[in-house]
N, C-alpha and C. Protein backbone atom coordinates (compact mmCIF):
# COMPACT_ATOMS: atom_id res chain seq x y z
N UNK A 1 -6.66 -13.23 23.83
CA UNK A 1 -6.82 -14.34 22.91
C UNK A 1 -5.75 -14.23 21.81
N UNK A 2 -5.44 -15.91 21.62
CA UNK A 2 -4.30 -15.31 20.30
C UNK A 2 -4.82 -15.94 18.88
N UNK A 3 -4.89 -14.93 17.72
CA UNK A 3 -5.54 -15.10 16.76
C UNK A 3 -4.35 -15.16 15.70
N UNK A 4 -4.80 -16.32 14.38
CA UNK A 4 -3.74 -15.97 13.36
C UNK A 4 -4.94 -16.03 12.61
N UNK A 5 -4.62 -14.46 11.69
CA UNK A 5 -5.33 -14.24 10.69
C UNK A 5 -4.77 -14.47 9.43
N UNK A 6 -5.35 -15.17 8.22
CA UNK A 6 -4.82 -15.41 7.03
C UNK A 6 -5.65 -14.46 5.92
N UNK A 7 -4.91 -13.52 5.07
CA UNK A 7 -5.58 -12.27 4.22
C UNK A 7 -5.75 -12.99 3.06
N UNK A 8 -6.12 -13.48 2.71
CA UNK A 8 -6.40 -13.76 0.77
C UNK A 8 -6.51 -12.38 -0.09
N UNK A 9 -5.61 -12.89 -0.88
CA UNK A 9 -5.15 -11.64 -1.96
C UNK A 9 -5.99 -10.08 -2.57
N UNK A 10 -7.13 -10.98 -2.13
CA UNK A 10 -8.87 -9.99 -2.75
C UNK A 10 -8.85 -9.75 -1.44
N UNK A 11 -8.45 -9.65 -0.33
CA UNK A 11 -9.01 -8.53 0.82
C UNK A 11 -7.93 -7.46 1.30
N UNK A 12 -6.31 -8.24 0.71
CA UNK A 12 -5.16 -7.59 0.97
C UNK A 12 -5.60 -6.10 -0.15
N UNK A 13 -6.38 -6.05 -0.94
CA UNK A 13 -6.37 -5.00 -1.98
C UNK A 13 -7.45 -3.53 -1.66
N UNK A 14 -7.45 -4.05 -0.72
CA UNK A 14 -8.79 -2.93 0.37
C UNK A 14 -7.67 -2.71 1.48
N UNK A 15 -7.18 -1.92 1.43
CA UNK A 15 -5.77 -1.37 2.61
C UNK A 15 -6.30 -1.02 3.26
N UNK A 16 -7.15 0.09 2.89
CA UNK A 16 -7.68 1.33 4.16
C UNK A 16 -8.76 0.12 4.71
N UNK A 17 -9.41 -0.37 4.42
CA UNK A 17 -10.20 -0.92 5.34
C UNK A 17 -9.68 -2.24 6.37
N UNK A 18 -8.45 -3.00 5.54
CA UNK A 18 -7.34 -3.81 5.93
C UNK A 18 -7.42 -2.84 7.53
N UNK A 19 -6.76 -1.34 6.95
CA UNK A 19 -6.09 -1.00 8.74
C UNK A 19 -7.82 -1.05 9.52
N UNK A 20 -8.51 -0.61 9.03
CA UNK A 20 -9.74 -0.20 9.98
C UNK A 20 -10.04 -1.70 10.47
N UNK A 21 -9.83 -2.98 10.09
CA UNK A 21 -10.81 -4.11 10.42
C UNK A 21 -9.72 -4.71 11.37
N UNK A 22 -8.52 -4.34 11.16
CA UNK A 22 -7.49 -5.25 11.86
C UNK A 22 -7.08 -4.63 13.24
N UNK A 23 -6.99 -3.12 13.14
CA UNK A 23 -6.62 -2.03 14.31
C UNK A 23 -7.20 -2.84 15.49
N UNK A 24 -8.51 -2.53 15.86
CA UNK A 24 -9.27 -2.83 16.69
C UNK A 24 -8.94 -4.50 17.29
N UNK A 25 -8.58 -5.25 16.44
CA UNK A 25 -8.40 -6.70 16.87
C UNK A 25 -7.15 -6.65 17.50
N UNK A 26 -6.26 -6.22 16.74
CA UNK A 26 -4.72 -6.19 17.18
C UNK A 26 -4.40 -5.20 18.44
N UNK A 27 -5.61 -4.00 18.97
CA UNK A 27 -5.53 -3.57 20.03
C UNK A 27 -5.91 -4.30 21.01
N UNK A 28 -6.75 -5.54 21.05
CA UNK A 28 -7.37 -6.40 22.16
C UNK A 28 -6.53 -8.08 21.77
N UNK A 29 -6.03 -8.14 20.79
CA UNK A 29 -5.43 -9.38 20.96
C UNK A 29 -4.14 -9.82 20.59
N UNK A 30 -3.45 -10.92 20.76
CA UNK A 30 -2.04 -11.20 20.01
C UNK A 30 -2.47 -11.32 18.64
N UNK A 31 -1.88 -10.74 17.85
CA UNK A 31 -2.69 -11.64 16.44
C UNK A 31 -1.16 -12.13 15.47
N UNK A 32 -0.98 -12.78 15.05
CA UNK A 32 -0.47 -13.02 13.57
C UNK A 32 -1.19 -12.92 12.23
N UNK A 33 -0.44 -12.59 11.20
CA UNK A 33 -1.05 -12.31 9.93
C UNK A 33 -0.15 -12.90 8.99
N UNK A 34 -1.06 -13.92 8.24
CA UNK A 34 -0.01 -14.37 6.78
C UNK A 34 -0.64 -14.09 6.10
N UNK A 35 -0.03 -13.92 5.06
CA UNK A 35 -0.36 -13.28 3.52
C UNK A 35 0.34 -14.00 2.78
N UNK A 36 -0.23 -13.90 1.23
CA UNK A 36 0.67 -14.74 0.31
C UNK A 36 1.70 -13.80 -0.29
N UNK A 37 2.99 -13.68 -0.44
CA UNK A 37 4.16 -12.93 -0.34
C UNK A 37 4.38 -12.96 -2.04
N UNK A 38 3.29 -13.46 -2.91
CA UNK A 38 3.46 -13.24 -4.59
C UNK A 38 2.72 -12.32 -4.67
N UNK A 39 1.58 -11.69 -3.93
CA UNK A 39 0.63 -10.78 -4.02
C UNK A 39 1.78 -9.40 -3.88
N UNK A 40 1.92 -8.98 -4.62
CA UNK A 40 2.54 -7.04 -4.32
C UNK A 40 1.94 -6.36 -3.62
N UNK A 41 0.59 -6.40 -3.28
CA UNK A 41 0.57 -5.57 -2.15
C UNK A 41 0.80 -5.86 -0.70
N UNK A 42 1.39 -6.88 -0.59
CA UNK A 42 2.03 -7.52 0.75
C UNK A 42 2.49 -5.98 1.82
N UNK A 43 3.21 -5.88 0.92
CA UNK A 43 4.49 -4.68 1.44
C UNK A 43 3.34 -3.55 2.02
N UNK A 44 2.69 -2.98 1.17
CA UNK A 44 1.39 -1.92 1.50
C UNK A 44 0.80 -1.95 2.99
N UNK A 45 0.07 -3.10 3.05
CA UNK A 45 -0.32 -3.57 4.11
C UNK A 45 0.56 -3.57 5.23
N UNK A 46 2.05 -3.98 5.01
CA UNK A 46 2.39 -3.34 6.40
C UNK A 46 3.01 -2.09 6.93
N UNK A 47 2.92 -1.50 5.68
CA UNK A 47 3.18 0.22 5.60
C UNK A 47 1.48 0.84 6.55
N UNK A 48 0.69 0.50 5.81
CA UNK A 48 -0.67 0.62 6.43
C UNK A 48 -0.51 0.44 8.08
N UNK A 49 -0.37 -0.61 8.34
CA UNK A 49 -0.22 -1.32 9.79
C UNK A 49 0.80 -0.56 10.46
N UNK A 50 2.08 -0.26 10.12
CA UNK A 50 3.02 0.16 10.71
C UNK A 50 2.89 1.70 10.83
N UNK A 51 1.92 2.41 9.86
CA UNK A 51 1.24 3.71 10.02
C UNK A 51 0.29 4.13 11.14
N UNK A 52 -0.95 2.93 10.79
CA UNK A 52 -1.74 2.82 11.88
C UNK A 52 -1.69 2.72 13.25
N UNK A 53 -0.71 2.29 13.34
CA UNK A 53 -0.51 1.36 14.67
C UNK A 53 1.08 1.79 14.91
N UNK A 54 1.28 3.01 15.25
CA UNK A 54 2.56 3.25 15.19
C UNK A 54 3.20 2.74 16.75
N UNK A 55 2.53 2.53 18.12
CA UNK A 55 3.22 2.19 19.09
C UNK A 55 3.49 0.57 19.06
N UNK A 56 2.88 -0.50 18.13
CA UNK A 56 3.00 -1.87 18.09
C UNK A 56 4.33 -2.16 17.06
N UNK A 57 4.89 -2.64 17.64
CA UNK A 57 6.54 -3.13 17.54
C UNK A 57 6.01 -4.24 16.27
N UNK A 58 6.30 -4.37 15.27
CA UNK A 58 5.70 -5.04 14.15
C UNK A 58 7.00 -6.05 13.28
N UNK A 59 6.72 -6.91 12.88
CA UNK A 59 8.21 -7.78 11.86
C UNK A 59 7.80 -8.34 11.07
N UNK A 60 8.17 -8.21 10.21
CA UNK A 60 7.46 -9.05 8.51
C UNK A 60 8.65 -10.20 8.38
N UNK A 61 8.05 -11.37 8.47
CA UNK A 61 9.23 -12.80 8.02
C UNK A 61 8.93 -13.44 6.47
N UNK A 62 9.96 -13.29 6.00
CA UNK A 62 9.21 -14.64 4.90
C UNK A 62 9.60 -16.56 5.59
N UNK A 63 7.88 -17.28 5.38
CA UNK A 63 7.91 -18.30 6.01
C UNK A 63 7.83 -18.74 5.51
N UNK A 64 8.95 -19.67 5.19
CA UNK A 64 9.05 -21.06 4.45
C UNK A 64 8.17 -22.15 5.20
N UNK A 65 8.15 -22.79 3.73
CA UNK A 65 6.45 -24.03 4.12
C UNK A 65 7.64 -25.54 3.77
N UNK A 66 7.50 -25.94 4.81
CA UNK A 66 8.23 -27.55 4.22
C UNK A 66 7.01 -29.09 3.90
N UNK A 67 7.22 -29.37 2.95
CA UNK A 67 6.55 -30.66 2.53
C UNK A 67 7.36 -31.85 2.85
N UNK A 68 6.66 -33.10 2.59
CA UNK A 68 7.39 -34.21 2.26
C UNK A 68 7.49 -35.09 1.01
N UNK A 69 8.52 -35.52 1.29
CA UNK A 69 8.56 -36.12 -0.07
C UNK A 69 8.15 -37.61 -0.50
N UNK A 70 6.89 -37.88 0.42
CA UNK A 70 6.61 -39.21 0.81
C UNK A 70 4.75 -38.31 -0.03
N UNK A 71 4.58 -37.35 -0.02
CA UNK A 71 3.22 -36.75 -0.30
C UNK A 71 2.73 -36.97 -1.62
N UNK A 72 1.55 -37.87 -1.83
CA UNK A 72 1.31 -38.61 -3.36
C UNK A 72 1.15 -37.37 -4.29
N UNK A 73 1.23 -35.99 -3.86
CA UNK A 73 1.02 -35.18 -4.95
C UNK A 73 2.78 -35.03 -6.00
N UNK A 74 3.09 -35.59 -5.31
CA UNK A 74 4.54 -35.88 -5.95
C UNK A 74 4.70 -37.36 -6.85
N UNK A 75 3.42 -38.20 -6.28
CA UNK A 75 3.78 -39.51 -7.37
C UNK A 75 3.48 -39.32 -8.66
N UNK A 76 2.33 -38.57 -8.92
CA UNK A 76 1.89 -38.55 -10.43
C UNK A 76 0.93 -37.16 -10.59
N UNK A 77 2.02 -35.79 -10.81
CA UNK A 77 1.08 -34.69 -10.68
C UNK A 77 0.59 -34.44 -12.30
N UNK A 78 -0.38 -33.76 -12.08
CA UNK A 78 -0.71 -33.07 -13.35
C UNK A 78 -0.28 -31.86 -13.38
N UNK A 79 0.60 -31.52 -13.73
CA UNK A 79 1.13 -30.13 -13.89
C UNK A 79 2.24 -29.91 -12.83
N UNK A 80 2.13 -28.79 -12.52
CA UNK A 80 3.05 -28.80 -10.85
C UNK A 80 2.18 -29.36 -9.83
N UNK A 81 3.10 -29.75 -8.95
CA UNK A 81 2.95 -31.05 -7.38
C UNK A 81 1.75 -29.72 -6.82
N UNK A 82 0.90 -30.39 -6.25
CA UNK A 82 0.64 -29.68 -5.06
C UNK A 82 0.30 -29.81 -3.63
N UNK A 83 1.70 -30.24 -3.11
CA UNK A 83 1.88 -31.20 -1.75
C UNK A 83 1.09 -30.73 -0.84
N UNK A 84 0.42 -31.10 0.55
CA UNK A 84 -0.06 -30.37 1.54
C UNK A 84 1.43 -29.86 2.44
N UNK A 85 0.80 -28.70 2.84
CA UNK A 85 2.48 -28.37 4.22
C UNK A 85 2.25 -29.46 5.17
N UNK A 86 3.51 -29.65 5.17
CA UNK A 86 3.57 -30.43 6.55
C UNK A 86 4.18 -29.81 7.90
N UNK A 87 5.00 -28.54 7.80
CA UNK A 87 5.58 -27.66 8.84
C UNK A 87 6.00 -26.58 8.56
N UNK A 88 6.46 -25.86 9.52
CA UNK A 88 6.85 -24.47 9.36
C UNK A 88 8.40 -24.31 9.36
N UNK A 89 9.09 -23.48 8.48
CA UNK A 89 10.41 -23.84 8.89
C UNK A 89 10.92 -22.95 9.71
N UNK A 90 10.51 -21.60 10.01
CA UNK A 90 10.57 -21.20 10.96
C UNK A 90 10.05 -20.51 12.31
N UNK A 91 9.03 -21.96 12.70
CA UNK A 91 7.92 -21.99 13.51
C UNK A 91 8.67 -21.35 14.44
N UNK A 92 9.78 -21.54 15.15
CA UNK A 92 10.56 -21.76 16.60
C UNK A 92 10.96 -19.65 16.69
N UNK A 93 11.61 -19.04 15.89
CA UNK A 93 11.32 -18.06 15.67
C UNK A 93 10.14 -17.06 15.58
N UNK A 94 9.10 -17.36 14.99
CA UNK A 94 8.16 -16.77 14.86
C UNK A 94 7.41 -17.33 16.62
N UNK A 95 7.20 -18.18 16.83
CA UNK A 95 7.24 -18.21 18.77
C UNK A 95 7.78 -17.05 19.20
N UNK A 96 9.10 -17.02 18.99
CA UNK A 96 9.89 -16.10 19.75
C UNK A 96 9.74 -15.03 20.02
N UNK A 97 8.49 -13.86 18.52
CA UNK A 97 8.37 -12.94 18.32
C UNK A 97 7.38 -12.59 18.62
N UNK A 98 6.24 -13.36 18.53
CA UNK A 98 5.00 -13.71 19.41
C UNK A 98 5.31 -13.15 20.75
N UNK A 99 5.98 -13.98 21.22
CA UNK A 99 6.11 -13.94 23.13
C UNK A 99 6.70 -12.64 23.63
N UNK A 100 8.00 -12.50 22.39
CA UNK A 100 8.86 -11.04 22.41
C UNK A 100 7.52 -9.38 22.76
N UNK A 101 6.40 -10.13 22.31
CA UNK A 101 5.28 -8.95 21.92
C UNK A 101 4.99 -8.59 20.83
N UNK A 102 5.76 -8.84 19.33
CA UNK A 102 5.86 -8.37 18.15
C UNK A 102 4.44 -8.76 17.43
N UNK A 103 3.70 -7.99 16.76
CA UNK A 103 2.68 -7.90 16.12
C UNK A 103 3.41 -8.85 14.68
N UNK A 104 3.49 -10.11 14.46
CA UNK A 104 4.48 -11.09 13.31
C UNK A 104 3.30 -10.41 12.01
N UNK A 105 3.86 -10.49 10.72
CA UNK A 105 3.31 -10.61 9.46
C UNK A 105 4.32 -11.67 8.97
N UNK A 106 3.25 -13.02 8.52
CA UNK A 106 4.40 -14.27 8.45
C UNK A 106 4.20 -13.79 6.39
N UNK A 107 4.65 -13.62 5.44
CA UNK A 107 4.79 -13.63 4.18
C UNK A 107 5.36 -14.95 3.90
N UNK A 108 4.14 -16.19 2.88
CA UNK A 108 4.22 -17.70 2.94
C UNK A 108 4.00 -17.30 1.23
N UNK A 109 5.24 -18.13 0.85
CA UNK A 109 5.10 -18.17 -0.66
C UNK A 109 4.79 -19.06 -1.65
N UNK A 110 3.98 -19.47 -2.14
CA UNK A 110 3.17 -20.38 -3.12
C UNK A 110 3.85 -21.27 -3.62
N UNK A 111 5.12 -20.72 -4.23
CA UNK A 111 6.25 -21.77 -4.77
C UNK A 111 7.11 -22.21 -4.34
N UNK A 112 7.83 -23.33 -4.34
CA UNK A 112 9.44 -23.51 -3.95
C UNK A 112 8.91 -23.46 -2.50
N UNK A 113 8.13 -24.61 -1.99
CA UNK A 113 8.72 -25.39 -0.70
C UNK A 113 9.76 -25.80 -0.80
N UNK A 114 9.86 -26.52 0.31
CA UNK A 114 11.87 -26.86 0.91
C UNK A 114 10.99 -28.83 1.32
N UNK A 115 12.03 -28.97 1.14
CA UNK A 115 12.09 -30.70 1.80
C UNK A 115 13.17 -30.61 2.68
N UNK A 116 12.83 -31.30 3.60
CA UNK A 116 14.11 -31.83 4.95
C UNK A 116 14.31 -33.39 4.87
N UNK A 117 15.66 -33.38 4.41
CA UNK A 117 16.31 -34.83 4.37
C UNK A 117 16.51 -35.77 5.64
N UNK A 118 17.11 -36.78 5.55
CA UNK A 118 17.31 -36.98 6.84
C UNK A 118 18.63 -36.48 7.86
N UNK A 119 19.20 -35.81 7.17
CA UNK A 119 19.90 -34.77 7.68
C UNK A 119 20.22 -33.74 8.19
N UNK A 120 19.13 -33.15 8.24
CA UNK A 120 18.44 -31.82 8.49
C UNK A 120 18.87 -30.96 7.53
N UNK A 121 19.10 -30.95 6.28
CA UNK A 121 19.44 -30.34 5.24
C UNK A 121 18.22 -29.59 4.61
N UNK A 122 17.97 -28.94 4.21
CA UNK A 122 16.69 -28.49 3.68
C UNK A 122 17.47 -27.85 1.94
N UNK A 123 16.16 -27.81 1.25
CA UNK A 123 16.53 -27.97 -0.46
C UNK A 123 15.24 -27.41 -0.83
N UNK A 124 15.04 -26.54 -1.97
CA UNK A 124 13.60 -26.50 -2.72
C UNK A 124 13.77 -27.43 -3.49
N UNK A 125 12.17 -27.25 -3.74
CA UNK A 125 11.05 -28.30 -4.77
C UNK A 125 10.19 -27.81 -5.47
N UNK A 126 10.35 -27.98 -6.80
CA UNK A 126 9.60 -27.49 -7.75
C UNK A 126 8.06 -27.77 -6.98
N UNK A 127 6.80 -27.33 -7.05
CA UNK A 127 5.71 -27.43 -6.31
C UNK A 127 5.46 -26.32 -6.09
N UNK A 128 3.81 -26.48 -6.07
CA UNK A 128 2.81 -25.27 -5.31
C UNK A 128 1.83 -25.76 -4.04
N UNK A 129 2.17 -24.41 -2.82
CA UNK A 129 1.70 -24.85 -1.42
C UNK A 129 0.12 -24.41 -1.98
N UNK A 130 -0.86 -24.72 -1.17
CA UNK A 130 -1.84 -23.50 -0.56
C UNK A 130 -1.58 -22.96 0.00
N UNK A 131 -1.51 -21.40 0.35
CA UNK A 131 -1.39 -20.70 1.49
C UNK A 131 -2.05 -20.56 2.93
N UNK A 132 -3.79 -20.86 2.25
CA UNK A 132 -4.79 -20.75 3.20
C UNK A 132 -4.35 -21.91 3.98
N UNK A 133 -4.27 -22.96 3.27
CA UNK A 133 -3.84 -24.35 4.38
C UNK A 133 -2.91 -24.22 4.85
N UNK A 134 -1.69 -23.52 4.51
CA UNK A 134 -0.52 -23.40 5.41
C UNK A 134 -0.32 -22.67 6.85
N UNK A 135 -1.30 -21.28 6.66
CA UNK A 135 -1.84 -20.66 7.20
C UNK A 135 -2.21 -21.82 8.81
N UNK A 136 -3.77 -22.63 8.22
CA UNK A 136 -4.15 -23.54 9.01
C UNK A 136 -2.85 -24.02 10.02
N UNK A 137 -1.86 -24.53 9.35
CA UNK A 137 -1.07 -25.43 9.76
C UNK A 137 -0.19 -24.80 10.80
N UNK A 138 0.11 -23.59 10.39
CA UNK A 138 0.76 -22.42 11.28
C UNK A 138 0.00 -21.93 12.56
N UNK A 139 -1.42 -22.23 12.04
CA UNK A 139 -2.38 -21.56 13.51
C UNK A 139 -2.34 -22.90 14.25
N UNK A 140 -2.36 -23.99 14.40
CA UNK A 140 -2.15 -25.20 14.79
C UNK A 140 -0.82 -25.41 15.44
N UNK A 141 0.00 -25.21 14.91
CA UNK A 141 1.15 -25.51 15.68
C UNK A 141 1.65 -23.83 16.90
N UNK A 142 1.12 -22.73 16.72
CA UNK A 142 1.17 -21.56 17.83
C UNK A 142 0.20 -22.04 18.32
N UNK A 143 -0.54 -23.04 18.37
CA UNK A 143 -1.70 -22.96 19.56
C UNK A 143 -2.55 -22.00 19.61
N UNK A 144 -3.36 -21.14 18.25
CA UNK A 144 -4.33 -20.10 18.83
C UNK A 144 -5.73 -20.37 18.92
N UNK A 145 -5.82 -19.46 19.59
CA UNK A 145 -7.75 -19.51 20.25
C UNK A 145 -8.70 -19.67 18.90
N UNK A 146 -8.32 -18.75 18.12
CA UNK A 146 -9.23 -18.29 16.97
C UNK A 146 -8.42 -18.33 15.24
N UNK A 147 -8.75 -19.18 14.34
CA UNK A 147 -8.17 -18.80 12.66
C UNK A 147 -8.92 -18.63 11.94
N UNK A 148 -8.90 -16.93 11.76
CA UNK A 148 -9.66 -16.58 10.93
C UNK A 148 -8.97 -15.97 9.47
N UNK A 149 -10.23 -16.68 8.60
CA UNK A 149 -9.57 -16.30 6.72
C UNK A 149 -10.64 -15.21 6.34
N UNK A 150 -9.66 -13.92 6.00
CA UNK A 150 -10.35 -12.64 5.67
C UNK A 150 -10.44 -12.98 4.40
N UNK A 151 -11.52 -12.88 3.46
CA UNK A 151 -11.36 -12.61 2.46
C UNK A 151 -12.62 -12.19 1.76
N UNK A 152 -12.93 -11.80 0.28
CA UNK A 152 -13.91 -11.53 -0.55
C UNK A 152 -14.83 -12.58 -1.42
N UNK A 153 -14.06 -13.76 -1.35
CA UNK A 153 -14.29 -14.62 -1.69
C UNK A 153 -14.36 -16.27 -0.41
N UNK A 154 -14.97 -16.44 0.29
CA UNK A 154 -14.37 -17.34 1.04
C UNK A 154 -14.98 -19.08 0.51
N UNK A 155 -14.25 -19.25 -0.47
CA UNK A 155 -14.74 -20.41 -0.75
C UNK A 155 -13.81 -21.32 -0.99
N UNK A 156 -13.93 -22.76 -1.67
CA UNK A 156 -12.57 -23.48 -1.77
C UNK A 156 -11.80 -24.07 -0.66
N UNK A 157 -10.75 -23.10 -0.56
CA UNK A 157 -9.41 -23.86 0.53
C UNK A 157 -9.02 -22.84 1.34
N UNK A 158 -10.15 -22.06 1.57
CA UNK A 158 -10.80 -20.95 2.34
C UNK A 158 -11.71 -22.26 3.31
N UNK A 159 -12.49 -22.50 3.22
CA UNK A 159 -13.63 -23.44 4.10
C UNK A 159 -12.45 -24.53 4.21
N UNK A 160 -11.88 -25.18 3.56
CA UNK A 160 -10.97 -26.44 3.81
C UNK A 160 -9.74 -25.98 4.73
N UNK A 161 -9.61 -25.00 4.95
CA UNK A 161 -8.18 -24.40 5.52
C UNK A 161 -9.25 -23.97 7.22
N UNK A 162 -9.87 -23.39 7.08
CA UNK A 162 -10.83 -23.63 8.46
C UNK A 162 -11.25 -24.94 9.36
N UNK A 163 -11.79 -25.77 7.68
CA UNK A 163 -12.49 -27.36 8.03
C UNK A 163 -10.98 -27.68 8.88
N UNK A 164 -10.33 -27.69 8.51
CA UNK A 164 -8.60 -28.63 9.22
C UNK A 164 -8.49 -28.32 10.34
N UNK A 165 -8.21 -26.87 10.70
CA UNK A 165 -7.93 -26.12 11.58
C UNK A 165 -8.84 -26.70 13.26
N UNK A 166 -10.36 -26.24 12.60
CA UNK A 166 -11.59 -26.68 13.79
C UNK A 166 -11.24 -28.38 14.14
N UNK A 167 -11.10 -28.79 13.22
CA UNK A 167 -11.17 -30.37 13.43
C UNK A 167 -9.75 -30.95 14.35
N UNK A 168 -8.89 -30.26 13.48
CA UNK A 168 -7.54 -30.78 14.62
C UNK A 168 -7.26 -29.79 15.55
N UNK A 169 -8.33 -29.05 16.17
CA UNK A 169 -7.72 -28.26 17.56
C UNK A 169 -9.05 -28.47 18.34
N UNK A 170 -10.13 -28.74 17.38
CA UNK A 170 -11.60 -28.52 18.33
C UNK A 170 -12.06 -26.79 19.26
N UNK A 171 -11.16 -25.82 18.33
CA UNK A 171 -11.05 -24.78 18.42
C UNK A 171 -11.85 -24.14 17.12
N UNK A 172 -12.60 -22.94 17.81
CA UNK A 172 -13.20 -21.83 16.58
C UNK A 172 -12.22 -21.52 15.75
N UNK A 173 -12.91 -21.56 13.81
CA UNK A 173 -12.16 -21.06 12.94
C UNK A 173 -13.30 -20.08 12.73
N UNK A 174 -12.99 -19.29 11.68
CA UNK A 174 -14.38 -18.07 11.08
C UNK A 174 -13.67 -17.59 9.73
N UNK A 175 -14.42 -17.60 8.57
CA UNK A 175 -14.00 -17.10 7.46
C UNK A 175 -15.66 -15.81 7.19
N UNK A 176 -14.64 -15.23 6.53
CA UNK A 176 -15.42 -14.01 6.11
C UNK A 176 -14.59 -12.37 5.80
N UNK A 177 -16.07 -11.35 5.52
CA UNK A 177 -15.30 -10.15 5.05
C UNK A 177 -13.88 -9.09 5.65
N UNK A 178 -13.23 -8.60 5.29
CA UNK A 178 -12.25 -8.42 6.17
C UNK A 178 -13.44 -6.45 6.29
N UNK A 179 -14.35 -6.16 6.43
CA UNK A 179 -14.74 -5.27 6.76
C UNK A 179 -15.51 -5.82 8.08
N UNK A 180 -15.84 -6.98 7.99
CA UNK A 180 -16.39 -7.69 9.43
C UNK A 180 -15.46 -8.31 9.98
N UNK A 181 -14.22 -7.68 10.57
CA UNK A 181 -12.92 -9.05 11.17
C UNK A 181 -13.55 -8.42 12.17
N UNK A 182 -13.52 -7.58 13.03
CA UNK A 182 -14.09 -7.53 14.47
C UNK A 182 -15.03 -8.05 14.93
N UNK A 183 -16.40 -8.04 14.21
CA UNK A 183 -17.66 -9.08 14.48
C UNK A 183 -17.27 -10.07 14.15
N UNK A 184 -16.54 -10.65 13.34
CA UNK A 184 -16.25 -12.47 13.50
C UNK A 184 -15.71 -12.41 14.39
N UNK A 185 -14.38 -12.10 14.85
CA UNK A 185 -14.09 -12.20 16.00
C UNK A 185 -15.19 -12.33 16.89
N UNK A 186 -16.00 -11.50 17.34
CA UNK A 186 -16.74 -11.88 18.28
C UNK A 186 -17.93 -12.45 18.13
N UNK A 187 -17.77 -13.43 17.03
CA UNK A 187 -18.56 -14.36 16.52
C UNK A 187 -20.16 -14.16 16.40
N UNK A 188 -20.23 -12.84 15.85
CA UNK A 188 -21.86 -12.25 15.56
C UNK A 188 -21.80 -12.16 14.08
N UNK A 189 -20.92 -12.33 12.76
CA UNK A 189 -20.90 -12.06 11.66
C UNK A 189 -19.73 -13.07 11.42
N UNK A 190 -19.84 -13.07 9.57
CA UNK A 190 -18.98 -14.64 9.15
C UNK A 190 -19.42 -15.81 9.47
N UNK A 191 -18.86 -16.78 9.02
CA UNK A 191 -19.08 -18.27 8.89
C UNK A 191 -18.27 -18.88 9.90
N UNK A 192 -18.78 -19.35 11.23
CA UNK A 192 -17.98 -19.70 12.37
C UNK A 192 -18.14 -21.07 11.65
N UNK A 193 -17.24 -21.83 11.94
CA UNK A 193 -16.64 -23.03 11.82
C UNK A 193 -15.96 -24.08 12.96
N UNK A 194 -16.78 -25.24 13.46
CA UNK A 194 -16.69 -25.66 14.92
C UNK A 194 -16.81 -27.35 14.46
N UNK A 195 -15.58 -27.88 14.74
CA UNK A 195 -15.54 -29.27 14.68
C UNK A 195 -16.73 -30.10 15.07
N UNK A 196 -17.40 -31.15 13.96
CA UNK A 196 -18.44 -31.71 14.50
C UNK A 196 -18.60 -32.51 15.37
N UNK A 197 -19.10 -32.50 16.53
CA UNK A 197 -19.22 -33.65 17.42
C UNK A 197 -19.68 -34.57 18.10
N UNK A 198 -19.89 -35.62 17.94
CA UNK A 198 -20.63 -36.90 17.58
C UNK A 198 -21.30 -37.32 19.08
């Protein structure tokens, strides 16, 4: 099964249990992992992973999030924009590394999306992504079985970054503790999340 897991900042801060909850998944499945790349302990976590798991061939990317500039959080923000993602900019790569076998850690950064002109030019933009939703948007376009959001808190754009996910794939999402990522996975613990159907 191929899983993209998204860490929220409050579960990235539990390392040792980070390796214990993830080991076991990443021995039985493809997985991807994004994290938000403003959090400092980004780096930890894949020292952890790359410790743990010393025979899995591992690559940390930073993944740019592209918006548009057609997105009303740009007509009249209060403060900074906060566009939804609309793509990955380097979806086609991160495929590559996937298939290559590579255990990916995608690092998606909060600020300074990119816009694509009609040129294929790409530019930052003052603006703030969600991560969790970008996350979504990333497990959506690899096609995976399962998107699950580890975290301590799963509320907010934690449930909305799932809600998207289930609804536009009609595929299991699961949010919950990252000391239970193996039982969500096998969907006995956490908040499974399953498009409603009429």
């Amino acid at each position: 099964m191929r899983i993209l897991i998204a860490l929220a900042g409050d579960a990235l801060l539990r390392r040792e249990e980070a390796m214990e909850g993830l080991a076991e998944i990443v021995a039985e499945h493809d997985v991807v992992i994004v994290h938000d790349c403003e959090e400092p302990v980004g780096c930890s976590l894949e020292l952890a992973l790359r410790n743990g798991l010393p025979d899995r061939d591992l690559v940390t990317i930073l993944s740019r999030v592209v918006v548009s500039a057609d997105d009303v959080a740009f007509v009249a923000p209060s403060g900074v924009p906060s566009p939804d993602p609309s793509a990955i900019a380097d979806l086609r790569g991160i495929r590559a590394l996937i298939d290559a076998g590579f255990l990916v850690i995608c690092a998606v950064g909060r600020v300074s999306p990119i816009l694509v002109d009609r040129d294929g030019k790409m530019r930052g933009v003052e603006a703030m992504i969600d991560v969790d939703l970008s996350a979504a948007l990333l497990a959506r376009r690899l096609d995976v079985d399962l998107f699950l959001v580890l975290s301590d808190d799963a509320t907010g754009s934690d449930e909305e970054a799932a809600r998207r996910f289930a609804l536009a794939t009609e595929r299991r999402a699961a949010i919950g503790s990252l000391t239970d990522a193996a039982q969500i996975v096998r969907g006995v613990a956490g908040t499974q999340v399953a498009p409603h159907r009429a």
